[in-house]
PDB file of N, CA and C in Angstrom:
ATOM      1  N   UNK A   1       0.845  -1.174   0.000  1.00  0.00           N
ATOM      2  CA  UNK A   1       0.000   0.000   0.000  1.00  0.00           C
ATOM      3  C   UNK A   1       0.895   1.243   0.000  1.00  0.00           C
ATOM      4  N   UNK A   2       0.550   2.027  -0.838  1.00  0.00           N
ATOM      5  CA  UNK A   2       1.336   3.413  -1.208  1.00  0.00           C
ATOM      6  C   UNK A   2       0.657   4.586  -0.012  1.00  0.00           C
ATOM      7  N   UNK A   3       2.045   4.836   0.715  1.00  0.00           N
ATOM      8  CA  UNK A   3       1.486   6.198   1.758  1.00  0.00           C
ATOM      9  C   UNK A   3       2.096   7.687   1.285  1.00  0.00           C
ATOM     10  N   UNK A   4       1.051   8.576   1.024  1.00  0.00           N
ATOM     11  CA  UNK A   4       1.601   9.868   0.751  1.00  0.00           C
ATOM     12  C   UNK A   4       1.317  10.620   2.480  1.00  0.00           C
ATOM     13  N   UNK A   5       2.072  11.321   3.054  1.00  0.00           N
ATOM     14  CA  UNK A   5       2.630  12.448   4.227  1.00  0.00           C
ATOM     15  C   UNK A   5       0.850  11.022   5.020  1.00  0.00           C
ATOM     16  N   UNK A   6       1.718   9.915   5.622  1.00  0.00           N
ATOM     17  CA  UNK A   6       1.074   9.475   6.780  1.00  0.00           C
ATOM     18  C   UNK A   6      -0.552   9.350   6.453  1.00  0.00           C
ATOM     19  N   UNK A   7      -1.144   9.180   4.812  1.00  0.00           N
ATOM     20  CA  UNK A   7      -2.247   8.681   4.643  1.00  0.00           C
ATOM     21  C   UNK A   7      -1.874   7.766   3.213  1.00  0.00           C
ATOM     22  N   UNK A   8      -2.538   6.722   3.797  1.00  0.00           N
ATOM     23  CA  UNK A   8      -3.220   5.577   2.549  1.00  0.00           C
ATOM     24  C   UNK A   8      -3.052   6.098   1.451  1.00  0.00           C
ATOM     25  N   UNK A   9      -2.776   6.165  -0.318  1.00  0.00           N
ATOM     26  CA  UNK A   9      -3.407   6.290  -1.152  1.00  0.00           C
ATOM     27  C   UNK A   9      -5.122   5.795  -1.308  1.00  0.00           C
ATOM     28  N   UNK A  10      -5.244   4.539  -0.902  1.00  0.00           N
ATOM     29  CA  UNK A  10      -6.375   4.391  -0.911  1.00  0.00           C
ATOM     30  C   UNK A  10      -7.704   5.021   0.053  1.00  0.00           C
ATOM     31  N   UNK A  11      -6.584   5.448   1.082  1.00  0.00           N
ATOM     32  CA  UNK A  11      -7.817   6.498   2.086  1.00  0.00           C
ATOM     33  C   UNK A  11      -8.032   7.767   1.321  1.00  0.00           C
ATOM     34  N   UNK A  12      -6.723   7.963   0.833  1.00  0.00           N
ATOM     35  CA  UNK A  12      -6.905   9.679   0.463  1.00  0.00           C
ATOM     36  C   UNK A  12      -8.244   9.280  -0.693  1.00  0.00           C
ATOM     37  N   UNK A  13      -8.064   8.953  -1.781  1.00  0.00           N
ATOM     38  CA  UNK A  13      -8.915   8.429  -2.876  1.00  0.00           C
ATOM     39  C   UNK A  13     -10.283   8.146  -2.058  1.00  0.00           C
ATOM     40  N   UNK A  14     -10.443   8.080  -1.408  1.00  0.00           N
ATOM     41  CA  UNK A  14     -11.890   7.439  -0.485  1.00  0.00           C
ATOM     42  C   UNK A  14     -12.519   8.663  -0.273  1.00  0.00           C
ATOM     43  N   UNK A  15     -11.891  10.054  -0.471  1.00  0.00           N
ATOM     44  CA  UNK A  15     -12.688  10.949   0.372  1.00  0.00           C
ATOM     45  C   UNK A  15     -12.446  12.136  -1.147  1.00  0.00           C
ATOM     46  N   UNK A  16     -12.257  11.165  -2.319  1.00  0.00           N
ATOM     47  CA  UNK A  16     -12.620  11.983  -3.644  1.00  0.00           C
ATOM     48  C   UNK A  16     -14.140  11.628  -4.080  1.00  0.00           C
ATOM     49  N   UNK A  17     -14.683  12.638  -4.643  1.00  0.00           N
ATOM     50  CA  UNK A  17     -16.133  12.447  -4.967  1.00  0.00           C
ATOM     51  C   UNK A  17     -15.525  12.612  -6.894  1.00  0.00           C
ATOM     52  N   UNK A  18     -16.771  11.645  -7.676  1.00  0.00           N
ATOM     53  CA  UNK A  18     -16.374  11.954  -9.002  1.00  0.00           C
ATOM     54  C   UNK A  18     -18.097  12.196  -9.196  1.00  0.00           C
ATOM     55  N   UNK A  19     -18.427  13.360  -9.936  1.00  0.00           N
ATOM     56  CA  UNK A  19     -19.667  13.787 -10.739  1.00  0.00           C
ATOM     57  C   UNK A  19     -19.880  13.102 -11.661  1.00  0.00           C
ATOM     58  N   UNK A  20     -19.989  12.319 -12.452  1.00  0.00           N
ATOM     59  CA  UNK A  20     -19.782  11.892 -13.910  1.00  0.00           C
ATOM     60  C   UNK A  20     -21.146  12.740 -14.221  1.00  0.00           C
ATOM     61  N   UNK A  21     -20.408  12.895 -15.630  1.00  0.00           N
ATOM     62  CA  UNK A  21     -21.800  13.985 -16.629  1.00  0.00           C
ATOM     63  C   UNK A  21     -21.884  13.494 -17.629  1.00  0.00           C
ATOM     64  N   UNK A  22     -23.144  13.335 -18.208  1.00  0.00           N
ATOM     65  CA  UNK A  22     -23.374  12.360 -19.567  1.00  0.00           C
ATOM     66  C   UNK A  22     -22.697  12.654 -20.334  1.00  0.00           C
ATOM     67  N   UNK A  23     -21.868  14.058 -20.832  1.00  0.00           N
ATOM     68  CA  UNK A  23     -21.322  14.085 -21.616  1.00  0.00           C
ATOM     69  C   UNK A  23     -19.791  14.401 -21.254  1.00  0.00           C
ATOM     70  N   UNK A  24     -18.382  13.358 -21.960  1.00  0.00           N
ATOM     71  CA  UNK A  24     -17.299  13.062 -21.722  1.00  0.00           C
ATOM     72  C   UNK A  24     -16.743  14.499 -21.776  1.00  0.00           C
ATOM     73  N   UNK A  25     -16.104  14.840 -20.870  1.00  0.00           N
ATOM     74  CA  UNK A  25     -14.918  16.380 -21.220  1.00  0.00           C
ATOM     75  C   UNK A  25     -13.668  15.875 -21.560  1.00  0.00           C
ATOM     76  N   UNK A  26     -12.884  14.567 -22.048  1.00  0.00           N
ATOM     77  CA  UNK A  26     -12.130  14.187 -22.383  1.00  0.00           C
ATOM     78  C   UNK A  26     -12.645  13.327 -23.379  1.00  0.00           C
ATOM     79  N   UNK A  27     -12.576  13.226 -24.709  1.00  0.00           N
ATOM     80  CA  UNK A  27     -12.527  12.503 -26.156  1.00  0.00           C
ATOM     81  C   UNK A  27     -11.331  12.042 -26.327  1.00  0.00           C
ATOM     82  N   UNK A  28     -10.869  10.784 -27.138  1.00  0.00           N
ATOM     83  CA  UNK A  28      -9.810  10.375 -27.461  1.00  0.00           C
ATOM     84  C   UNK A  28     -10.094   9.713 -28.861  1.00  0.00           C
ATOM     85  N   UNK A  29      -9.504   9.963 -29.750  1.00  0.00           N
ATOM     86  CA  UNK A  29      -9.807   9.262 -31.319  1.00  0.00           C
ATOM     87  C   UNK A  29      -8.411   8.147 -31.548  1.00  0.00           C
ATOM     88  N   UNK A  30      -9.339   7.190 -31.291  1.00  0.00           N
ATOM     89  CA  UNK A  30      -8.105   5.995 -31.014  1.00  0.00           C
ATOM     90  C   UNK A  30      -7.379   5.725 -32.671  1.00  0.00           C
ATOM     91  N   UNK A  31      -8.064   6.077 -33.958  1.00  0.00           N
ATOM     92  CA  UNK A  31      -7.674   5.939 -35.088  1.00  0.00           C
ATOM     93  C   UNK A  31      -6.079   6.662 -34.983  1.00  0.00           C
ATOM     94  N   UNK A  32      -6.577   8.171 -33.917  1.00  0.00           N
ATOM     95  CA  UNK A  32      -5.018   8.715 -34.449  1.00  0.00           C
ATOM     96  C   UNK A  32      -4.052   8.536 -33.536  1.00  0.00           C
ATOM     97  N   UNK A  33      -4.495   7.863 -32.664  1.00  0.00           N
ATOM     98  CA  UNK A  33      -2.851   7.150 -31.625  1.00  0.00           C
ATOM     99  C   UNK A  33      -2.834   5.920 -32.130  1.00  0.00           C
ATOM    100  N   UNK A  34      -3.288   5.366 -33.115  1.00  0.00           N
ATOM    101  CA  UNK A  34      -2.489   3.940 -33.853  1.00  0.00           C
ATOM    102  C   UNK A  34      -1.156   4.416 -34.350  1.00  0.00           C
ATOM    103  N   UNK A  35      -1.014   5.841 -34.526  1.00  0.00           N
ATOM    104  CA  UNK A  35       0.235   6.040 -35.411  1.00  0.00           C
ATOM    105  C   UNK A  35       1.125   6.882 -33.983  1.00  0.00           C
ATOM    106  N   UNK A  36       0.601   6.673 -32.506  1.00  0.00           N
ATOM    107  CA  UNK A  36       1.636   7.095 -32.010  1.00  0.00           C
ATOM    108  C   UNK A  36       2.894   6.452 -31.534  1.00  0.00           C
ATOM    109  N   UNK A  37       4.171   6.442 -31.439  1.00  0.00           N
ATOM    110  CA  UNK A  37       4.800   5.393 -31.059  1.00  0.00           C
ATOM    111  C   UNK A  37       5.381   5.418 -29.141  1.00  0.00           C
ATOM    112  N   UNK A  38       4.503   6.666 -28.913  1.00  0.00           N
ATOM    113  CA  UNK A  38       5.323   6.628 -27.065  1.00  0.00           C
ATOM    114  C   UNK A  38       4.026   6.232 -26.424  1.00  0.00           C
ATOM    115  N   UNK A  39       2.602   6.533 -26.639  1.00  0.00           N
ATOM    116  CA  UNK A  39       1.888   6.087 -25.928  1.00  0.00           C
ATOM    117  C   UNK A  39       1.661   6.637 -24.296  1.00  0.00           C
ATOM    118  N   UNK A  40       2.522   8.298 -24.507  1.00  0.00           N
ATOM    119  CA  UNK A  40       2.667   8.732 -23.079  1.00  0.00           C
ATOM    120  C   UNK A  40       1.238   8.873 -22.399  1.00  0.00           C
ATOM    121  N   UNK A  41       0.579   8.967 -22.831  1.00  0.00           N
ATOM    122  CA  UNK A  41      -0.860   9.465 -21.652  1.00  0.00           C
ATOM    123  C   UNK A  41      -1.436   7.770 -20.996  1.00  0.00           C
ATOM    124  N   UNK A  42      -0.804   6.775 -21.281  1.00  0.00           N
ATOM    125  CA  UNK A  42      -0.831   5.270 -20.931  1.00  0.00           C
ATOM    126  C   UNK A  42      -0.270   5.553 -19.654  1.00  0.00           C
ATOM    127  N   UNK A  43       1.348   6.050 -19.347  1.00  0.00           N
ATOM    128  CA  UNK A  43       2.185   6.120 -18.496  1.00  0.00           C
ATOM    129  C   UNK A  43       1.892   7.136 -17.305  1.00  0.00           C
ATOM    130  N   UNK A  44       1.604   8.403 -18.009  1.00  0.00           N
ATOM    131  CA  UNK A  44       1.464   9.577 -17.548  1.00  0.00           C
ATOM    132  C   UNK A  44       0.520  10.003 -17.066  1.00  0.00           C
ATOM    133  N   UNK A  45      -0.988   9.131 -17.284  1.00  0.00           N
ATOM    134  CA  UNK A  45      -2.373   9.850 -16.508  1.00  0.00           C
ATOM    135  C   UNK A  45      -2.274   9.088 -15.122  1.00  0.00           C
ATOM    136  N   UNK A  46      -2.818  10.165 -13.642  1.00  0.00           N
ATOM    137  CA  UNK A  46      -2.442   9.603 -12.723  1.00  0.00           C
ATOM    138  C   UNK A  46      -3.329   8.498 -12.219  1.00  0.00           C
ATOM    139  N   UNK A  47      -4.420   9.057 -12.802  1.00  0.00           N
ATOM    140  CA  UNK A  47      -5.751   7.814 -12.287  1.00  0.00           C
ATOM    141  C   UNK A  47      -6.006   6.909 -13.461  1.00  0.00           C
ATOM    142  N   UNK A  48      -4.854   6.343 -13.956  1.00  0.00           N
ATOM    143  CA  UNK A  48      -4.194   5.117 -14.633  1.00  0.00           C
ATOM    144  C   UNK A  48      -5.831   4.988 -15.398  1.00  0.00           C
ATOM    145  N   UNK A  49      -6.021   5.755 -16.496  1.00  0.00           N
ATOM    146  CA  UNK A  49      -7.716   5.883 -17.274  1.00  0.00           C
ATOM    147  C   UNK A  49      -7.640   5.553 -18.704  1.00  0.00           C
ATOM    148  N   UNK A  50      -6.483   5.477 -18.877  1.00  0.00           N
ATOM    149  CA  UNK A  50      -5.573   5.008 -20.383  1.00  0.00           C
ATOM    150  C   UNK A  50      -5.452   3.239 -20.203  1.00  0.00           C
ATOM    151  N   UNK A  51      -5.955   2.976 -21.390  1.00  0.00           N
ATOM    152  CA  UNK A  51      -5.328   1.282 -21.855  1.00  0.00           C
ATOM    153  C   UNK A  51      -5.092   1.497 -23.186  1.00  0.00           C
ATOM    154  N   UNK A  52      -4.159   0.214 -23.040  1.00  0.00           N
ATOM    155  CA  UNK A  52      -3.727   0.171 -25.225  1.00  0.00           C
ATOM    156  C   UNK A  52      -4.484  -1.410 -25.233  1.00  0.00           C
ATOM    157  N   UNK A  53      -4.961  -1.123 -26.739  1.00  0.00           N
ATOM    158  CA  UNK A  53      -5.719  -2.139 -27.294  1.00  0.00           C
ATOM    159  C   UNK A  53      -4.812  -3.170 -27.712  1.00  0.00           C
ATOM    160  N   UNK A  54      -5.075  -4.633 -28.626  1.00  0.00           N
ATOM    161  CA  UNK A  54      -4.512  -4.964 -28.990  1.00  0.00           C
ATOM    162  C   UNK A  54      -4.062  -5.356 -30.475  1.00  0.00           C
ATOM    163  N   UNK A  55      -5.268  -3.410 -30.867  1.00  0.00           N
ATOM    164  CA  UNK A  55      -4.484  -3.257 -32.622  1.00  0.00           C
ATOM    165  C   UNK A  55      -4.257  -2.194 -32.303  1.00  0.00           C
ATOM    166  N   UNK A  56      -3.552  -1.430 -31.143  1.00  0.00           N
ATOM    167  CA  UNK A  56      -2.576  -0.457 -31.285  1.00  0.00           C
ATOM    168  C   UNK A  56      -3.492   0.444 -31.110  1.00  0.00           C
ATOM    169  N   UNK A  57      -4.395   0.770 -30.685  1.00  0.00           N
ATOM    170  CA  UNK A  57      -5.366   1.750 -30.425  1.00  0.00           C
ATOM    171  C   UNK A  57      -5.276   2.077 -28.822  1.00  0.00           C
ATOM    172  N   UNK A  58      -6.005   3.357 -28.360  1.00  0.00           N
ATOM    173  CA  UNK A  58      -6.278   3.700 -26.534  1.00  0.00           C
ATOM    174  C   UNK A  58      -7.789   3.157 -26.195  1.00  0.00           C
ATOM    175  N   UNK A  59      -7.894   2.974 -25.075  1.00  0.00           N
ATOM    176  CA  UNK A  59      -9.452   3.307 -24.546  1.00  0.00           C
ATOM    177  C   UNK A  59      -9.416   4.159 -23.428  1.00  0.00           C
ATOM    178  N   UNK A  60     -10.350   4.487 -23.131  1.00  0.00           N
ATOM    179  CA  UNK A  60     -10.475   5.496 -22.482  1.00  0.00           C
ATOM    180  C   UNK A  60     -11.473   5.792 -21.534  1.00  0.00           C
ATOM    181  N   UNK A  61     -11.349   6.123 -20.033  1.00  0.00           N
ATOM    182  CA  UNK A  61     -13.122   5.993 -18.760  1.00  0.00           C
ATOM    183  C   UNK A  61     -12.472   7.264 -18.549  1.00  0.00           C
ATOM    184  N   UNK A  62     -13.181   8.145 -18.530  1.00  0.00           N
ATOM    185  CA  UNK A  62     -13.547   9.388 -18.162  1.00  0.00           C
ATOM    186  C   UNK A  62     -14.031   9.500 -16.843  1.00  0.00           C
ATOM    187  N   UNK A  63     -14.766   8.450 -16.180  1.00  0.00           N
ATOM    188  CA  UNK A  63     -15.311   8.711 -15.146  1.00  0.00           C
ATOM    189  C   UNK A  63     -14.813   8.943 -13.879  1.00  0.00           C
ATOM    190  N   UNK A  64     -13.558   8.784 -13.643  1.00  0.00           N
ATOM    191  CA  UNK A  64     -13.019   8.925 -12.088  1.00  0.00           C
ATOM    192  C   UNK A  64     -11.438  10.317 -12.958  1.00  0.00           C
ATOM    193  N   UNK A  65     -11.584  11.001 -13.419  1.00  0.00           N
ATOM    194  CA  UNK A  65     -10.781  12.317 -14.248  1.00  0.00           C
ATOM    195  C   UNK A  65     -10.461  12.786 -13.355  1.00  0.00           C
ATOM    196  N   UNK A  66      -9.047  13.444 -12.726  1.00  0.00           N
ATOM    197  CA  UNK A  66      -8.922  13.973 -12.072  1.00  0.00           C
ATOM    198  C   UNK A  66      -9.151  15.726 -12.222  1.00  0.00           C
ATOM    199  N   UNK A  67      -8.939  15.683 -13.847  1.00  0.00           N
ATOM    200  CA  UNK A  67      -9.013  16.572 -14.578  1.00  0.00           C
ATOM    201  C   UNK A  67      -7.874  17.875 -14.333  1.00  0.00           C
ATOM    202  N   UNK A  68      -6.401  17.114 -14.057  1.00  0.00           N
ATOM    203  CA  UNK A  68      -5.271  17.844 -14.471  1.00  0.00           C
ATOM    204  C   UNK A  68      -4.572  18.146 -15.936  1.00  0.00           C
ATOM    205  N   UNK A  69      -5.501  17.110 -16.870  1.00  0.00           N
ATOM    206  CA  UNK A  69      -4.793  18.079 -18.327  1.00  0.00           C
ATOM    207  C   UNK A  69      -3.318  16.915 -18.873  1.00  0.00           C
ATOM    208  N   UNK A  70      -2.704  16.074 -17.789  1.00  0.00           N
ATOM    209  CA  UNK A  70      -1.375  15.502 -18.220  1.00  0.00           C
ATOM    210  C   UNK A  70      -1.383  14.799 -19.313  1.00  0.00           C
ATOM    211  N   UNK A  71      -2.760  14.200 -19.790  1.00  0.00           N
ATOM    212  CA  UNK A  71      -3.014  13.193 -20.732  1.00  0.00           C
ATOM    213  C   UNK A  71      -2.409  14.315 -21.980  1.00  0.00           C
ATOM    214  N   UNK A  72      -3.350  15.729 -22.134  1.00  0.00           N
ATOM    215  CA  UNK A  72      -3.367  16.018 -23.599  1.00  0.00           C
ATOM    216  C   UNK A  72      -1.845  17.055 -23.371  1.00  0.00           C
ATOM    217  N   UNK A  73      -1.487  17.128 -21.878  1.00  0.00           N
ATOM    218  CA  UNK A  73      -0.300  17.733 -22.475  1.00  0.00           C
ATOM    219  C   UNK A  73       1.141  16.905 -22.505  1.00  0.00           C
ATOM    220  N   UNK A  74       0.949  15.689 -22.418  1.00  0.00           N
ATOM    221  CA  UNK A  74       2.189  14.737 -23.092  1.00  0.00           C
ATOM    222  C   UNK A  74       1.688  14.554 -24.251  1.00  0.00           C
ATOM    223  N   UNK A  75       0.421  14.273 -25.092  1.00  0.00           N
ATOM    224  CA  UNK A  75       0.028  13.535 -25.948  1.00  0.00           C
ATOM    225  C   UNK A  75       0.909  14.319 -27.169  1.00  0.00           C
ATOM    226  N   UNK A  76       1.426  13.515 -28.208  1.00  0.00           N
ATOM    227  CA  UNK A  76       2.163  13.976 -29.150  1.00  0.00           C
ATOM    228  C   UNK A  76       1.765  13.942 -30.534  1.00  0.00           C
ATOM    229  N   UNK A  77       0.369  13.372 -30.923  1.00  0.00           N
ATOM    230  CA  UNK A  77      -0.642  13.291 -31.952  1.00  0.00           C
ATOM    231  C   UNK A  77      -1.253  14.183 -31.833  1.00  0.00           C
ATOM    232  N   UNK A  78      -1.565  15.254 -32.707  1.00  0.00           N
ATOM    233  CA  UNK A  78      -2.537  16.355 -33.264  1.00  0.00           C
ATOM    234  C   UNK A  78      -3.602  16.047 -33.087  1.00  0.00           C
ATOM    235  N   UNK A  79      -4.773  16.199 -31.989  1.00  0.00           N
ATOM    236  CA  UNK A  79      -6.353  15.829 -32.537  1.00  0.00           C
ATOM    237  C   UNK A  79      -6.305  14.658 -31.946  1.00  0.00           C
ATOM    238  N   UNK A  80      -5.597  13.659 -31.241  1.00  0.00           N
ATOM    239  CA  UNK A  80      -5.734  12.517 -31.064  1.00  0.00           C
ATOM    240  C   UNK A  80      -6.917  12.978 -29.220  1.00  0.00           C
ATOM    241  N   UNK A  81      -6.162  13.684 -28.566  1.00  0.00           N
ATOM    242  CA  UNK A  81      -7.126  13.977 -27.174  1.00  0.00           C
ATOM    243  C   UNK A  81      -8.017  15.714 -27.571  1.00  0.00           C
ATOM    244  N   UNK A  82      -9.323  15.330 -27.324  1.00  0.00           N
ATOM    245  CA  UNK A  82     -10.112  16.487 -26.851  1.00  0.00           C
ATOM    246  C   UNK A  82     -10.444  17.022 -25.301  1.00  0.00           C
ATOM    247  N   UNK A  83     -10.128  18.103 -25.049  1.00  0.00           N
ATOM    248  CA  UNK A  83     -10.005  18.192 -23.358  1.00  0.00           C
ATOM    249  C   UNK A  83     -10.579  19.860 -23.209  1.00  0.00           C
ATOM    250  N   UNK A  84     -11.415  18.982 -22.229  1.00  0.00           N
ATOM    251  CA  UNK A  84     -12.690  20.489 -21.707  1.00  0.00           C
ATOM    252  C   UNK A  84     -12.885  20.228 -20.655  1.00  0.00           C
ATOM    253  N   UNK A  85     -12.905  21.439 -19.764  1.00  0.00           N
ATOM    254  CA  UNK A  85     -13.389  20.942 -18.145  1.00  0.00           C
ATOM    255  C   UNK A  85     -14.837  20.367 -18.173  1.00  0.00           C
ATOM    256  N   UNK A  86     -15.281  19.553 -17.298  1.00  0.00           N
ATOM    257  CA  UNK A  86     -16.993  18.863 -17.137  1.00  0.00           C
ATOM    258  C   UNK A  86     -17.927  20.203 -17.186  1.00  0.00           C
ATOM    259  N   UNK A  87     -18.965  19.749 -17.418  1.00  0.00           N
ATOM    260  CA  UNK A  87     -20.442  20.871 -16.976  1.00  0.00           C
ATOM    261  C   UNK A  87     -20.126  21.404 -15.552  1.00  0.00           C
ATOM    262  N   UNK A  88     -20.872  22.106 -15.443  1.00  0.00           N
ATOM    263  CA  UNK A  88     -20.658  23.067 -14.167  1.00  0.00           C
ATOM    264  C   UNK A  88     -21.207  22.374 -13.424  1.00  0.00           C
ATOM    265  N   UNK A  89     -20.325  22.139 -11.813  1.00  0.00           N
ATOM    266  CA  UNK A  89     -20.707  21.251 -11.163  1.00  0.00           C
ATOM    267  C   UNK A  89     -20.934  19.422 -11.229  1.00  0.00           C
ATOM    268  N   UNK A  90     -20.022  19.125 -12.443  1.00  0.00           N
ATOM    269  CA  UNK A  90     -19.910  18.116 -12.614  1.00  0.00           C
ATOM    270  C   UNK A  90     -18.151  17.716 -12.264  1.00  0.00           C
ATOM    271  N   UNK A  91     -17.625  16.338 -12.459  1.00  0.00           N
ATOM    272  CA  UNK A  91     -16.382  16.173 -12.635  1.00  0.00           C
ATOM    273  C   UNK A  91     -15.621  16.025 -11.138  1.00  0.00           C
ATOM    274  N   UNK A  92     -14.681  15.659 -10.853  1.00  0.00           N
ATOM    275  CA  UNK A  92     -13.676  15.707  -9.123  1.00  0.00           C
ATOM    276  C   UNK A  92     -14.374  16.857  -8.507  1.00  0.00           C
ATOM    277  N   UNK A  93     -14.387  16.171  -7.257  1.00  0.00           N
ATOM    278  CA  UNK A  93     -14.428  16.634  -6.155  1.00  0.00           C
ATOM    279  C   UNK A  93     -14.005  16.566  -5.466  1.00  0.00           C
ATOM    280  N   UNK A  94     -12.690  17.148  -4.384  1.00  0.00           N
ATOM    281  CA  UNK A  94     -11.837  16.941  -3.062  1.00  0.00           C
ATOM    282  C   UNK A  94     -12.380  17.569  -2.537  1.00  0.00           C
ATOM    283  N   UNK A  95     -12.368  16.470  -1.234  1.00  0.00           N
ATOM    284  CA  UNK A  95     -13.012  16.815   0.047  1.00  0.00           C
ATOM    285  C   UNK A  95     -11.630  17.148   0.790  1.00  0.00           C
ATOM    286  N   UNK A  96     -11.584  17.813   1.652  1.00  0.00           N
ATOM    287  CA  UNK A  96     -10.857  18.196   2.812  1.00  0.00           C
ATOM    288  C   UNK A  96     -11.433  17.547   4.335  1.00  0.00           C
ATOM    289  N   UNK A  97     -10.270  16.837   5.145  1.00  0.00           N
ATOM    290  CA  UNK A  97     -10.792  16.944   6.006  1.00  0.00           C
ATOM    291  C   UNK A  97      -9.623  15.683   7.069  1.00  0.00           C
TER     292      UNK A  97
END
């Protein structure tokens, strides 16, 4: 079990709320990361929301987003990620406490 400053990863994560909103604020067009060869937003998103297929394509759950942006700013394909914050009042929520 991974501890960040004397809490759980999995406690801290316990006291995140996710909104999901019918409509995705992250798109991914898996046609145009067939032609990527680093595959960084696989490595690089923290709530591990990236998979590779097995014809070279991504998939992609939107639903637990932390919505820091790392995916489309490693991504090295043009057009391959679309990235918009959620509806208002949708998307992460940290709780404090």
């Amino acid at each position: 079990m991974t501890r960040y400053a004397g809490i759980a990863f999995e406690d801290r994560m316990a006291t995140v709320e996710f909104r999901v909103a019918e409509r995705p604020h992250i798109s991914v067009d898996s046609r145009v990361c067939e032609g990527c060869s680093t595959k960084a937003c696989v490595t690089a998103c923290p709530a591990d929301l990236f998979a590779l297929t097995a014809d070279g394509g991504i998939l992609f759950n939107y639903e637990q987003c932390f919505e820091c942006g790392t995916c489309y700013m490693v991504c090295n394909e043009e057009g391959a990620i679309s990235w918009s914050y959620p509806d208002g009042g949708m998307g992460v929520v940290f709780h404090h406490g």
